[in-house]
Protein backbone atom coordinates (compact mmCIF):
# COMPACT_ATOMS: atom_id res chain seq x y z
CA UNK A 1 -20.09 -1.33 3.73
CA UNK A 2 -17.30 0.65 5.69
CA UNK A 3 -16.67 3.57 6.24
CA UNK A 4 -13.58 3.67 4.15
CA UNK A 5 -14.78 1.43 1.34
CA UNK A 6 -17.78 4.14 0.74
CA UNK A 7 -14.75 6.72 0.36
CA UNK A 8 -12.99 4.45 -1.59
CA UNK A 9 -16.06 3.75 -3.79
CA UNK A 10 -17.27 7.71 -3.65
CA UNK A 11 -12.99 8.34 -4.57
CA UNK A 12 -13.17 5.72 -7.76
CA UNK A 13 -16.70 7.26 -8.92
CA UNK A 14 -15.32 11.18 -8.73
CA UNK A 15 -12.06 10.18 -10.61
CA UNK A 16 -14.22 8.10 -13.60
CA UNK A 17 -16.16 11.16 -13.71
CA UNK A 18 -13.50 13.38 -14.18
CA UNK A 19 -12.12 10.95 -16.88
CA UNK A 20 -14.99 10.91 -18.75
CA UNK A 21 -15.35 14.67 -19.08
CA UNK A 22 -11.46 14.48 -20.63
CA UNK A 23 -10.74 14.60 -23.95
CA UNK A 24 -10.83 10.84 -24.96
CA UNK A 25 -7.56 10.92 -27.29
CA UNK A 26 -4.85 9.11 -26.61
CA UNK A 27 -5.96 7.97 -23.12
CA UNK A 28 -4.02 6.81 -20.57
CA UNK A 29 -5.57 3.90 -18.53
CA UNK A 30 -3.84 5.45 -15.39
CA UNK A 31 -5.96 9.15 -15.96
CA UNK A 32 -7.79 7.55 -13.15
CA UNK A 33 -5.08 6.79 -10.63
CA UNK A 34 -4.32 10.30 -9.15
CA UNK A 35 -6.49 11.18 -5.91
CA UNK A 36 -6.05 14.22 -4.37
CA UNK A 37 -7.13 13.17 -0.76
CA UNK A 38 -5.51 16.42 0.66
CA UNK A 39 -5.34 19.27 -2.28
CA UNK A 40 -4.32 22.20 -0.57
CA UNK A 41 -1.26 24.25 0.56
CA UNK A 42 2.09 25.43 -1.51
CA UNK A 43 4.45 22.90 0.07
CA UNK A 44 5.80 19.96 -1.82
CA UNK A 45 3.43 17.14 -2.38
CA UNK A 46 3.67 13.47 -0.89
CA UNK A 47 2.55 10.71 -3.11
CA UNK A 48 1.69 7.71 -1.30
CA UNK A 49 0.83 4.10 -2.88
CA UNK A 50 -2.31 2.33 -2.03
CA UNK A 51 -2.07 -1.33 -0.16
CA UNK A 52 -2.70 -4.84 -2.56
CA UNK A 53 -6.01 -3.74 -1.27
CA UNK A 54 -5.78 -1.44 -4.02
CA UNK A 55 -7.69 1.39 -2.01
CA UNK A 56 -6.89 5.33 -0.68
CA UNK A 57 -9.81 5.52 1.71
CA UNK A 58 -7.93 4.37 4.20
CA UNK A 59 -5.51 7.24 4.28
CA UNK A 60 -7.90 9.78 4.27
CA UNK A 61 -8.06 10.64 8.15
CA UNK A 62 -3.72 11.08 7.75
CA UNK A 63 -3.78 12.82 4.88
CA UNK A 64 -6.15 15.52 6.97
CA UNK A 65 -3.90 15.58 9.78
CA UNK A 66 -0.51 16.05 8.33
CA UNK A 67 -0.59 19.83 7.52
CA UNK A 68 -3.31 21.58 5.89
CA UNK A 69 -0.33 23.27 3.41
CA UNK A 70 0.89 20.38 2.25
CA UNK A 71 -0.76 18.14 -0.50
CA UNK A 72 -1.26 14.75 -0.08
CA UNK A 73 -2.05 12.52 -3.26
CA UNK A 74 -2.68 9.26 -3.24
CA UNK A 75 -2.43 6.54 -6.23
CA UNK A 76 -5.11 3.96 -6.72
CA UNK A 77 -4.77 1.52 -9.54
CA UNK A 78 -6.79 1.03 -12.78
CA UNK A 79 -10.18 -0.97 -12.35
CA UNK A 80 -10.87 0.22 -8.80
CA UNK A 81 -13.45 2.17 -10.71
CA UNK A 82 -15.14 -0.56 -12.51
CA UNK A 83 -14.52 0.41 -16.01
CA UNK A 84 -10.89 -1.13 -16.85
CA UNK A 85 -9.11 -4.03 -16.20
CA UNK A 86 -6.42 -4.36 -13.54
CA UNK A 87 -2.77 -4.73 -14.30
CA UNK A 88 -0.96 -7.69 -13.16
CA UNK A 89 2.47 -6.15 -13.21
CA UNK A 90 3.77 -3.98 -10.71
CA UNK A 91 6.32 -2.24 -13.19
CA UNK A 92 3.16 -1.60 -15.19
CA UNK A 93 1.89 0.10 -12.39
CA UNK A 94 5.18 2.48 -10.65
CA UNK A 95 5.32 3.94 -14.61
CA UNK A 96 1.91 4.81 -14.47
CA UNK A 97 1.75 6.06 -11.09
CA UNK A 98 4.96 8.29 -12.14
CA UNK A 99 3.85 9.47 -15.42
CA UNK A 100 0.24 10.64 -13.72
CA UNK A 101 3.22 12.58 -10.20
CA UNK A 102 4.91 14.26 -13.09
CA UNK A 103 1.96 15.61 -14.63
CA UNK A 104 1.21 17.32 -11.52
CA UNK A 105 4.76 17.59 -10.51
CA UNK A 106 7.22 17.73 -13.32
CA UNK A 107 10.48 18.17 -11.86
CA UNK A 108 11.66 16.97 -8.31
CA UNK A 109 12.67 16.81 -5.64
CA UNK A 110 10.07 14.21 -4.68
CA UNK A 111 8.58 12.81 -1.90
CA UNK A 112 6.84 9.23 -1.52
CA UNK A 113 5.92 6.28 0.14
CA UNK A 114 3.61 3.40 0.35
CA UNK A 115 1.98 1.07 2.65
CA UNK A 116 2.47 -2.49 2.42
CA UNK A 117 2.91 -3.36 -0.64
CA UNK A 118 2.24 0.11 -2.15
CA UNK A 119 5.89 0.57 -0.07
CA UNK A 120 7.36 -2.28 -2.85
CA UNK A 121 5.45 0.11 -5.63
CA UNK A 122 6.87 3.29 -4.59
CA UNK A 123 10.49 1.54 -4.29
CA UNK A 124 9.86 0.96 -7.70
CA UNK A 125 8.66 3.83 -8.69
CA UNK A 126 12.22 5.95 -7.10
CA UNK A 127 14.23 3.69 -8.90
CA UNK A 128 12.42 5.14 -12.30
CA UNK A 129 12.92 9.06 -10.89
CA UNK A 130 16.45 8.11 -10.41
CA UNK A 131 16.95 6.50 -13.62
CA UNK A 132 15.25 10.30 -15.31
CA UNK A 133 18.00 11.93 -13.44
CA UNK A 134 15.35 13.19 -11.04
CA UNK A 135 16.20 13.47 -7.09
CA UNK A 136 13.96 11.31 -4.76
CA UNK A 137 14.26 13.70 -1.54
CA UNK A 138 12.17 11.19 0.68
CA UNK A 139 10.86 7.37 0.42
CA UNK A 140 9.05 6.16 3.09
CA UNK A 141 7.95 2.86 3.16
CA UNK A 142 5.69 1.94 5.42
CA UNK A 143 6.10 -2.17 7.15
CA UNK A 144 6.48 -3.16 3.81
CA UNK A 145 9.80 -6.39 3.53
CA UNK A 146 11.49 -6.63 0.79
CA UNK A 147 10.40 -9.48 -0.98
CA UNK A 148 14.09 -10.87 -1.58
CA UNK A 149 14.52 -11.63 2.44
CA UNK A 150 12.13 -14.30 3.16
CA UNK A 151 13.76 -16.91 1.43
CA UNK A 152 16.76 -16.04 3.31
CA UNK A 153 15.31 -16.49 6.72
CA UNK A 154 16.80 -18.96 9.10
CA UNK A 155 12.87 -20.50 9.40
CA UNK A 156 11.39 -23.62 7.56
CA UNK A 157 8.94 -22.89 4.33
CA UNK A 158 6.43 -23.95 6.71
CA UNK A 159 7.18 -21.11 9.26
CA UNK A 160 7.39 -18.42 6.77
CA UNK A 161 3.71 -19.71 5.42
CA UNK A 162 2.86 -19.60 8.87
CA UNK A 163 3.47 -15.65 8.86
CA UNK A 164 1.46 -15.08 5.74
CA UNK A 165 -1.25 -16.75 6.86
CA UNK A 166 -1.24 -15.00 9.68
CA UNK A 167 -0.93 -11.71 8.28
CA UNK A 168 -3.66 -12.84 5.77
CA UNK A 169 -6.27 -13.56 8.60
CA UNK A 170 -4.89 -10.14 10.82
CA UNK A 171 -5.91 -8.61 7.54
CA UNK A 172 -9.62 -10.17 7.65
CA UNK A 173 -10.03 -9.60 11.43
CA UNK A 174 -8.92 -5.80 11.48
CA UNK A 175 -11.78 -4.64 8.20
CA UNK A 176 -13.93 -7.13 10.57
CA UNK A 177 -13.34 -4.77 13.34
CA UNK A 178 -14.41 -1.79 11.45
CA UNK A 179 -18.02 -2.93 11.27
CA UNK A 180 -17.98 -3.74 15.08
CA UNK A 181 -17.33 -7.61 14.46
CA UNK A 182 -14.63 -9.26 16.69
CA UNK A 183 -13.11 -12.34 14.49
CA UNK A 184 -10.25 -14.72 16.39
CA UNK A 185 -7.04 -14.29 14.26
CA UNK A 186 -6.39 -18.43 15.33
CA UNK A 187 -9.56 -18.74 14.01
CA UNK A 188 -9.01 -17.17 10.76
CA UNK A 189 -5.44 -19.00 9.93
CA UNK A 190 -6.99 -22.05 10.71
CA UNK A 191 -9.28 -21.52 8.44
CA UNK A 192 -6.37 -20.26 5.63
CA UNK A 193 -3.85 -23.08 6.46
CA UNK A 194 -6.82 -25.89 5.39
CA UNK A 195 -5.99 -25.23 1.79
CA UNK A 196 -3.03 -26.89 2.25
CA UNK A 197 -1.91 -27.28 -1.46
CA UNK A 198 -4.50 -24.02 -2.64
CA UNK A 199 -2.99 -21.87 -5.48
CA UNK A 200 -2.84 -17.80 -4.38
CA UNK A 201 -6.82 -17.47 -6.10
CA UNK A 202 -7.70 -20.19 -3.77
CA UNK A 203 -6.31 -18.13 -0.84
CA UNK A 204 -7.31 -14.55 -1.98
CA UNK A 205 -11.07 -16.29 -2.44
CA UNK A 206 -11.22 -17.93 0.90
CA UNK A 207 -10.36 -14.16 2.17
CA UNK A 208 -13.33 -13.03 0.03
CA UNK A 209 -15.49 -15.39 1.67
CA UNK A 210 -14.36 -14.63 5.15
CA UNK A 211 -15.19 -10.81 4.80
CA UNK A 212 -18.48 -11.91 3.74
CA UNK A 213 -19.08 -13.84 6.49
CA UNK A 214 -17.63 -11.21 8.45
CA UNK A 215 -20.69 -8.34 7.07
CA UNK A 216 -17.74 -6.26 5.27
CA UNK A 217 -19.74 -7.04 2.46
CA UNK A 218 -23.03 -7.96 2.59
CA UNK A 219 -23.53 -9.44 -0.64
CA UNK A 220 -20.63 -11.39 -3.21
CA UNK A 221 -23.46 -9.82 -6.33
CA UNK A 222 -22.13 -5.90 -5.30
CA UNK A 223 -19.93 -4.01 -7.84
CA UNK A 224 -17.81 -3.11 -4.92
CA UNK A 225 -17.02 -6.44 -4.04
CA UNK A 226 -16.58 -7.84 -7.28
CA UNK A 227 -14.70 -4.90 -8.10
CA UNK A 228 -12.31 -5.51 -5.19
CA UNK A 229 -11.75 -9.04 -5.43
CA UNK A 230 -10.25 -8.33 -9.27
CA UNK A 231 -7.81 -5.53 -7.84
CA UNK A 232 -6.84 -7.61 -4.77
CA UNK A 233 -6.27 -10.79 -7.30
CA UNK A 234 -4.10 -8.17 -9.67
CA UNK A 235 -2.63 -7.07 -7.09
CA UNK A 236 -1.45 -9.65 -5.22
CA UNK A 237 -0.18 -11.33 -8.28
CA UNK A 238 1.93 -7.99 -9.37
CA UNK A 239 3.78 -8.18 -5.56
CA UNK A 240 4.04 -12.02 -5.72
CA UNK A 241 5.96 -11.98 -9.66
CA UNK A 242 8.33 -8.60 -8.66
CA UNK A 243 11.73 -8.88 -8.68
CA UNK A 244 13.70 -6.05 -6.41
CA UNK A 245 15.79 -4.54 -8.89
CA UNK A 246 19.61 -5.35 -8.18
CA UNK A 247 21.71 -1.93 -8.01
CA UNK A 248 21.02 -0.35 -4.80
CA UNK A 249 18.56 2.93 -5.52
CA UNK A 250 20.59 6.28 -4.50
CA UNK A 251 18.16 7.81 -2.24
CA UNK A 252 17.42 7.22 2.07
CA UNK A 253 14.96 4.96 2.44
CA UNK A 254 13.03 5.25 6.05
CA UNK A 255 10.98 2.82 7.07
CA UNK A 256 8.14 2.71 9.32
CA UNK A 257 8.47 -0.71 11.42
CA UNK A 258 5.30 -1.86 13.10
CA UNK A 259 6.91 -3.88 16.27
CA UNK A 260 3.93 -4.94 18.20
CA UNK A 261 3.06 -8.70 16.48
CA UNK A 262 5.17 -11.34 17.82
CA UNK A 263 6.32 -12.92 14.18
CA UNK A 264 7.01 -9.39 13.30
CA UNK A 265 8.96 -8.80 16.10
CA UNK A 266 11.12 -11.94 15.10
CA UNK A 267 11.35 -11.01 11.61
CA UNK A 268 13.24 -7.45 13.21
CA UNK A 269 15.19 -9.00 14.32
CA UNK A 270 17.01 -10.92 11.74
CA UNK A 271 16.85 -8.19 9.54
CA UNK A 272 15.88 -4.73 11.40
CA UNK A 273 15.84 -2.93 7.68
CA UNK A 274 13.31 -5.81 6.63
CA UNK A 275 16.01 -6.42 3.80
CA UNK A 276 16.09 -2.69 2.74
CA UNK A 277 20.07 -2.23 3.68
CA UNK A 278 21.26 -3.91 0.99
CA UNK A 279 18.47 -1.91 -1.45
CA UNK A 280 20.49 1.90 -1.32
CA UNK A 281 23.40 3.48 -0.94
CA UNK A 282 22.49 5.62 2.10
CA UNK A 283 21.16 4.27 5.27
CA UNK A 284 17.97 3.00 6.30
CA UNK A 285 16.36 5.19 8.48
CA UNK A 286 14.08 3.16 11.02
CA UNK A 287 11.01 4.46 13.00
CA UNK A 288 9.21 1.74 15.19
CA UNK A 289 5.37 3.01 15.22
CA UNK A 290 3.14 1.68 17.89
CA UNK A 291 0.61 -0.22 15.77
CA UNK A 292 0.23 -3.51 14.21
CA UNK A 293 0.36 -3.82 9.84
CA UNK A 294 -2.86 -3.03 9.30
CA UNK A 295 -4.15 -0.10 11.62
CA UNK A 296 -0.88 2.06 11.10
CA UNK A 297 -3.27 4.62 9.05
CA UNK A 298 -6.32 4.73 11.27
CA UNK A 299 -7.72 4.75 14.70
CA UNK A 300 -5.63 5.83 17.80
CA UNK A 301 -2.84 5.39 15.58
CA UNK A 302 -3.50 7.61 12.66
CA UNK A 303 -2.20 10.78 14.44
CA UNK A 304 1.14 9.29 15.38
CA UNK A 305 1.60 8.57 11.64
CA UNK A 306 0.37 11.57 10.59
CA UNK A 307 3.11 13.61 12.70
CA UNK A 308 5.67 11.16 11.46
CA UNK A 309 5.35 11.63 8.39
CA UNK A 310 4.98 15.66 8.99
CA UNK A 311 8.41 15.50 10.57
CA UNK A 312 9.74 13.76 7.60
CA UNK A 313 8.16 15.59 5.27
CA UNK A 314 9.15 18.86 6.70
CA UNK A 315 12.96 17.94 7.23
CA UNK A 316 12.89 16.60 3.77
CA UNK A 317 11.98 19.75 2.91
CA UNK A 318 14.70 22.18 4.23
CA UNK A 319 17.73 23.45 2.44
C-alpha cells in the first residue's frame, strides 16, 4: 500500500468515525466529505477538490507547507469510506462539497481549487457561490481542460484518444513509482489502446489490473482496492457526463499549467487557458509549474506548489 493511500484510508476511517458519533437525523451522505488536512491558523480557508482518484492523501505534504495559519480542507467524496455508495454526478457532488464549506464557512469570500478533475468540481462548485450571491475571491484550478475544448481541437478522434491513453498509463506509471517500481509509459498505452472498441469500465478495469501488477495493491480481495475502483468508476463517469455550464462564471480563474509532457505542451498551445477564456468574465491567470499532471502535489515539486498557492492565497487575501 502507499504511503498516501494509508493516509487516504487512515483520512476515510477518522471521518466515518466522526460520522458515526453524530446525531443520525437527517443525515447528509456528504457529513463525510470535509477533511481538515491542515486545521490550524485564523486566515481564510482553501478548499481544494480531490482528483477522479477520489483521494486527499495526496495533498497532505502541500497542505503542511503552505502556512501553518492558514487552513487547508480538502473534499473527498462519499464511499471513499466504505459505507455509502458513490455518486455518479458531478453536480451531485459541487452541492455537497458546498453545503459541507458553508458549514464551516458560511459567508465568503472564498477560496478554492482542484486538481484534475477536482479543478472541473470546484468550477462547478463557484458557479453555485455565485449563483447564492456569494463572492468567489480565488479559483485555482490545477491542469485541469475544460471538457468543452477537445472536440474542438484541430487533431483526429484518434489523436485526442491517443492523449487519454496516455495520460491514463502516466497515471499508472507515476502511483507505480511510489512503491519503487519503474513501469514504461509506451508500455502502459500499449497495453490501454488494445481495447480498441472497450467501454470506459473496460478501461478504468484494465487500469485496476495494471496497478496490481504494478504492487500498488497487492491483492484485488482488499477493501481499499475495491473501495477505490467504485470511486474511480463514479468518478470518472461524473467528469465524462458534465456539461460546462454556458454563462461565463464572474470570478478570475488561475490556472496551474503543467508544461513539461510533449502532448501537453501541444494542447497549450492551441488553447493556453485549456478552454477556460471563454468560461469567465475576468481573465485567466496562467502559472506554468515545473511538473508533469500527476506529481504537481508531491515530491520535488510539492514545495513549488505549495508557495504558489501561498502567494495566491495571500494576495487573494488583501484589501
Amino acid at each position: 500500500m502507499t504511503a498516501d493511500a494509508t493516509k487516504d484510508l487512515l483520512l476515510a476511517l477518522m471521518r466515518q468515525e466522526e460520522a458515526r458519533a453524530a446525531p443520525q437525523a437527517d443525515v447528509d451522505p456528504f457529513d463525510v466529505s470535509l477533511v481538515r488536512l491542515q486545521p490550524d491558523g485564523d486566515k481564510r480557508p482553501f478548499f481544494c477538490v480531490h482528483p477522479a482518484s477520489g483521494t486527499v492523501g495526496v495533498f497532505v505534504d502541500v497542505a503542511r507547507l503552505i502556512d501553518p495559519e492558514r487552513p487547508f480542507v480538502a473534499f473527498q467524496p462519499p464511499g471513499v469510506d466504505g459505507e455509502r455508495e458513490p455518486f455518479f454526478d458531478l453536480r451531485t457532488l459541487a452541492s455537497g462539497y458546498v453545503r459541507q464549506m458553508r458549514k464551516l464557512q458560511p459567508a465568503g469570500p472564498y477560496t478554492l481549487g482542484g486538481w484534475s478533475a477536482g479543478g472541473l468540481i470546484a468550477f462547478q462548485m463557484a458557479h453555485e457561490l455565485r449563483a447564492a450571491g456569494e463572492e468567489v475571491a480565488l479559483l485555482v484550478l490545477c491542469d485541469t481542460v475544460n471538457n468543452e475544448l477537445y472536440p474542438t481541437l484541430p487533431y483526429t478522434r484518434q489523436e485526442i484518444t491517443a492523449f487519454v491513453h496516455q495520460q491514463m498509463a502516466m497515471m499508472v506509471a507515476h502511483l507505480a513509482d511510489q512503491r519503487g517500481t519503474r513501469l514504461d509509459v509506451a508500455a502502459m498505452c500499449e497495453r490501454i489502446q488494445s481495447l480498441k472498441k472497450g467501454s470506459l469500465r473496460a478501461r478504468a478495469d484494465l487500469i485496476f489490473d495494471l496497478l496490481r501488477e504494478a504492487g500498488v495493491f497487492r491483492t484485488t480481495d482488499s477493501q481499499l482496492f475495491k473501495v477505490f475502483r467504485k470511486v474511480y468508476r463514479a468518478n470518472l463517469v461524473a467528469v465524462t457526463r458534465y456539461d460546462v455550464p454556458k454563462e461565463p462564471l464572474d470570478a478570475t480563474i488561475t490556472l496551474l499549467r503543467c508544461r513539461n509532457e510533449e502532448a501537453v505542451l501541444k494542447l497549450a498551445e492551441e488553447s493556453p487557458s485549456y478552454g477556460w477564456a471563454s468560461k469567465t468574465t475576468r481573465p485567466v491567470d496562467v502559472i506554468d509549474m515545473p511538473s508533469h499532471h500527476f506529481a504537481l502535489f508531491q515530491g520535488d515539486v510539492a514545495p513549488i506548489t505549495a508557495r504558489t498557492l501561498r502567494s495566491l492565497l495571500d494576495a487573494a487575501e488583501r484589501p
